[in-house]
N, C-alpha and C. Protein backbone atom coordinates (compact mmCIF):
# COMPACT_ATOMS: atom_id res chain seq x y z
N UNK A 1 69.29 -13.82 13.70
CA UNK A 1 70.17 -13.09 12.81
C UNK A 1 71.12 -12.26 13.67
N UNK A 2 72.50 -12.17 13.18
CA UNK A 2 72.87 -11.48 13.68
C UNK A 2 73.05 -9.93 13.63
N UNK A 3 73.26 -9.26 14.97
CA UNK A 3 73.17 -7.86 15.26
C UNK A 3 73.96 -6.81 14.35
N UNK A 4 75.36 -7.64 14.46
CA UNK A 4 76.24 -6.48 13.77
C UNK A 4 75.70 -6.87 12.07
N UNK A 5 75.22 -7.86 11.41
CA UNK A 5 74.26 -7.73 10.32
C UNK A 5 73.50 -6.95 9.34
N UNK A 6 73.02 -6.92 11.00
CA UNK A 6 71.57 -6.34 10.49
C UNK A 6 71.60 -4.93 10.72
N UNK A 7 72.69 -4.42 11.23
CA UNK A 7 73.04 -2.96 11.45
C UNK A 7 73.79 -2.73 10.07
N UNK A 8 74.74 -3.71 10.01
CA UNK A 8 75.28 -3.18 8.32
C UNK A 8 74.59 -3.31 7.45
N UNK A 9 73.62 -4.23 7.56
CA UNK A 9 72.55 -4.23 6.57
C UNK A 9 71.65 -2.82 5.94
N UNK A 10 71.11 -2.66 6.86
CA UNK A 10 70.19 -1.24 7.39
C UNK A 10 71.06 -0.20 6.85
N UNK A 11 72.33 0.10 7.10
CA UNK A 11 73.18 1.18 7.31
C UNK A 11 73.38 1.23 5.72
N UNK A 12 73.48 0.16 5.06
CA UNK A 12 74.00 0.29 3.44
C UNK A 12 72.81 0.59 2.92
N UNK A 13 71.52 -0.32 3.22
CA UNK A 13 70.49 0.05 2.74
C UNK A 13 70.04 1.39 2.53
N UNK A 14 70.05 1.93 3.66
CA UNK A 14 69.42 3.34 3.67
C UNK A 14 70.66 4.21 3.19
N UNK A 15 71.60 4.27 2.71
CA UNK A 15 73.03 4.63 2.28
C UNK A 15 72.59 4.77 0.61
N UNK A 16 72.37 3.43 0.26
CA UNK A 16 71.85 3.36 -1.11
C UNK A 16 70.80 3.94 -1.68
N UNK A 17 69.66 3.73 -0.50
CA UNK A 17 68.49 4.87 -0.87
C UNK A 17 68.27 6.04 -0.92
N UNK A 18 69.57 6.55 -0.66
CA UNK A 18 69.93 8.32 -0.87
C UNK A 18 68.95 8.76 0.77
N UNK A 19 68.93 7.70 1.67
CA UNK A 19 68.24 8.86 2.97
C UNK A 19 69.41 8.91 3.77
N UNK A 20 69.04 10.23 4.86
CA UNK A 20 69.81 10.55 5.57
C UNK A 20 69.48 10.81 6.70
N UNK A 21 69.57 9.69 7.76
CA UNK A 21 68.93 10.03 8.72
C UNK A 21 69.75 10.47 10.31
N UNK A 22 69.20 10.71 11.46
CA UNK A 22 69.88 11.23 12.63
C UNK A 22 70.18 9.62 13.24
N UNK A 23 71.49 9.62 13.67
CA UNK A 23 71.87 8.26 14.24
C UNK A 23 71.04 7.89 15.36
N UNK A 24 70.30 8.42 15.75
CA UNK A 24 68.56 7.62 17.14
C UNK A 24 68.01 7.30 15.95
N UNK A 25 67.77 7.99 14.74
CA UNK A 25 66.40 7.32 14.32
C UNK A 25 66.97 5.98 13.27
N UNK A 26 68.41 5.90 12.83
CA UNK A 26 68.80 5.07 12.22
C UNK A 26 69.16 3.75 13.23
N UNK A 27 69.20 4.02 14.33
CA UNK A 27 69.12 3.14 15.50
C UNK A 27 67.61 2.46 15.57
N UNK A 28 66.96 3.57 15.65
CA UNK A 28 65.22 2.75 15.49
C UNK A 28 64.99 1.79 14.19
N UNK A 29 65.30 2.39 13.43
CA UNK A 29 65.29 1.53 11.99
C UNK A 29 65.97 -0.10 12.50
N UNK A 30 66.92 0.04 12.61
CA UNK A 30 68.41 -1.21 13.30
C UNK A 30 66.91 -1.85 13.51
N UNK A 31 66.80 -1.79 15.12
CA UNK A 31 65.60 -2.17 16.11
C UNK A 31 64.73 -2.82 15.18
N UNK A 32 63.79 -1.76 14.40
CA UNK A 32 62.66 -2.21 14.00
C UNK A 32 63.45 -4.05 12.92
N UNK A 33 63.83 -3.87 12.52
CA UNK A 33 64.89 -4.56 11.57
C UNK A 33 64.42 -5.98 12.28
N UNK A 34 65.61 -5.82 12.71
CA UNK A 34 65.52 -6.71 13.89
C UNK A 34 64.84 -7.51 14.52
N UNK A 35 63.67 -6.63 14.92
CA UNK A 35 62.44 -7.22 15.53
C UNK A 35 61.57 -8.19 14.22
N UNK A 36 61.90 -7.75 13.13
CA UNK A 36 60.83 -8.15 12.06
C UNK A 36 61.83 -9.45 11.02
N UNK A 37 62.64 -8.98 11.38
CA UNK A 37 63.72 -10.55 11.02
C UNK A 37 63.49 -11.19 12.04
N UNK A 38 63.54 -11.50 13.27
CA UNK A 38 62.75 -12.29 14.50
C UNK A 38 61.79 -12.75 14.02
N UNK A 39 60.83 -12.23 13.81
CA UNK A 39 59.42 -12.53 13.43
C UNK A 39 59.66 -13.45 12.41
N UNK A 40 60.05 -13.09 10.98
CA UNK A 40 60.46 -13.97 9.84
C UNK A 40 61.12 -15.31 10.56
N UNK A 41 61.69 -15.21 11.29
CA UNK A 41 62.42 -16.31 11.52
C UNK A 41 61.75 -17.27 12.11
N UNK A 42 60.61 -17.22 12.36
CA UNK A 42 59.66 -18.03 13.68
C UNK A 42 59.00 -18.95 11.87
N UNK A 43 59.04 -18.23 11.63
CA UNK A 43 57.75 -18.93 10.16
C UNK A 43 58.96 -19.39 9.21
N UNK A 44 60.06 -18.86 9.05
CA UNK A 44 60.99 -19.33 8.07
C UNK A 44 61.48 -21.03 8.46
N UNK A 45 61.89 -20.93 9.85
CA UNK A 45 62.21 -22.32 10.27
C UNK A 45 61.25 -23.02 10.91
N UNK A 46 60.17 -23.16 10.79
CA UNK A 46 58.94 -23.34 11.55
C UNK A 46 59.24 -24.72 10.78
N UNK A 47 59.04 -26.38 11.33
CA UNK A 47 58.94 -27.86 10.78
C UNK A 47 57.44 -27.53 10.37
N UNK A 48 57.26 -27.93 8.79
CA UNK A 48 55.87 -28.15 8.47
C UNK A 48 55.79 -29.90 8.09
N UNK A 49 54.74 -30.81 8.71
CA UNK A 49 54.84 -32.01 8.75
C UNK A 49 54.69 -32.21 6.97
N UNK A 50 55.15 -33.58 6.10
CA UNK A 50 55.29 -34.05 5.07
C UNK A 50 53.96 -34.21 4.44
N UNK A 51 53.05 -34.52 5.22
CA UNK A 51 52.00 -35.03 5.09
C UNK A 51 50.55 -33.36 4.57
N UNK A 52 50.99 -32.06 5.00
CA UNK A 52 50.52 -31.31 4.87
C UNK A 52 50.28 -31.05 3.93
N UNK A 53 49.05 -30.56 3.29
CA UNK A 53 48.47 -30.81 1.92
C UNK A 53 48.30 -28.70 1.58
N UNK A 54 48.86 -28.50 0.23
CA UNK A 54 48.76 -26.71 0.48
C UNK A 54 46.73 -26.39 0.41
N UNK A 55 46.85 -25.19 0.53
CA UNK A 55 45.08 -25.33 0.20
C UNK A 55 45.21 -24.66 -1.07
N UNK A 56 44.04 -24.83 -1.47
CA UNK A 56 43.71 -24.68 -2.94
C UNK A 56 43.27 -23.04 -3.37
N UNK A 57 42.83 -22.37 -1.77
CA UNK A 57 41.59 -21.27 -1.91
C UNK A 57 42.02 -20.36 -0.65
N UNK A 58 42.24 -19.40 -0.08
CA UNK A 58 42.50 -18.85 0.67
C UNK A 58 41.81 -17.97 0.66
N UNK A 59 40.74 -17.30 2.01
CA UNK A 59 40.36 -16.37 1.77
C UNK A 59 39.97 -16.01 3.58
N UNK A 60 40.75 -14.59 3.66
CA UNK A 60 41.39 -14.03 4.67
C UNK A 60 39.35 -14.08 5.66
């Protein structure tokens, strides 16, 4: 994803949510963002083969 994004993303978000934060910690937010759209992205585009059957029962 991209950077300048996910900074405008963040920036409207928390804009809309009535917070107000110090530009380091709205920088950490950016970051954290970021890091966790990375993450999403590993499982979002991940090839699952055709043949994979879902399970029926899940239990952690």
């Amino acid at each position: 994803m991209d950077p300048t994004i996910v900074e405008a993303y963040v920036r409207q978000a928390l804009e809309l949510a009535g917070y107000t934060l110090a530009p380091a910690e709205v920088d950490a937010v950016v970051a954290e963002f970021g890091r966790i759209a990375a993450i999403a992205d590993l499982f979002a585009n991940a090839d699952l083969p055709l043949e994979l059957e879902p399970i029926t029962l899940f239990r952690p």
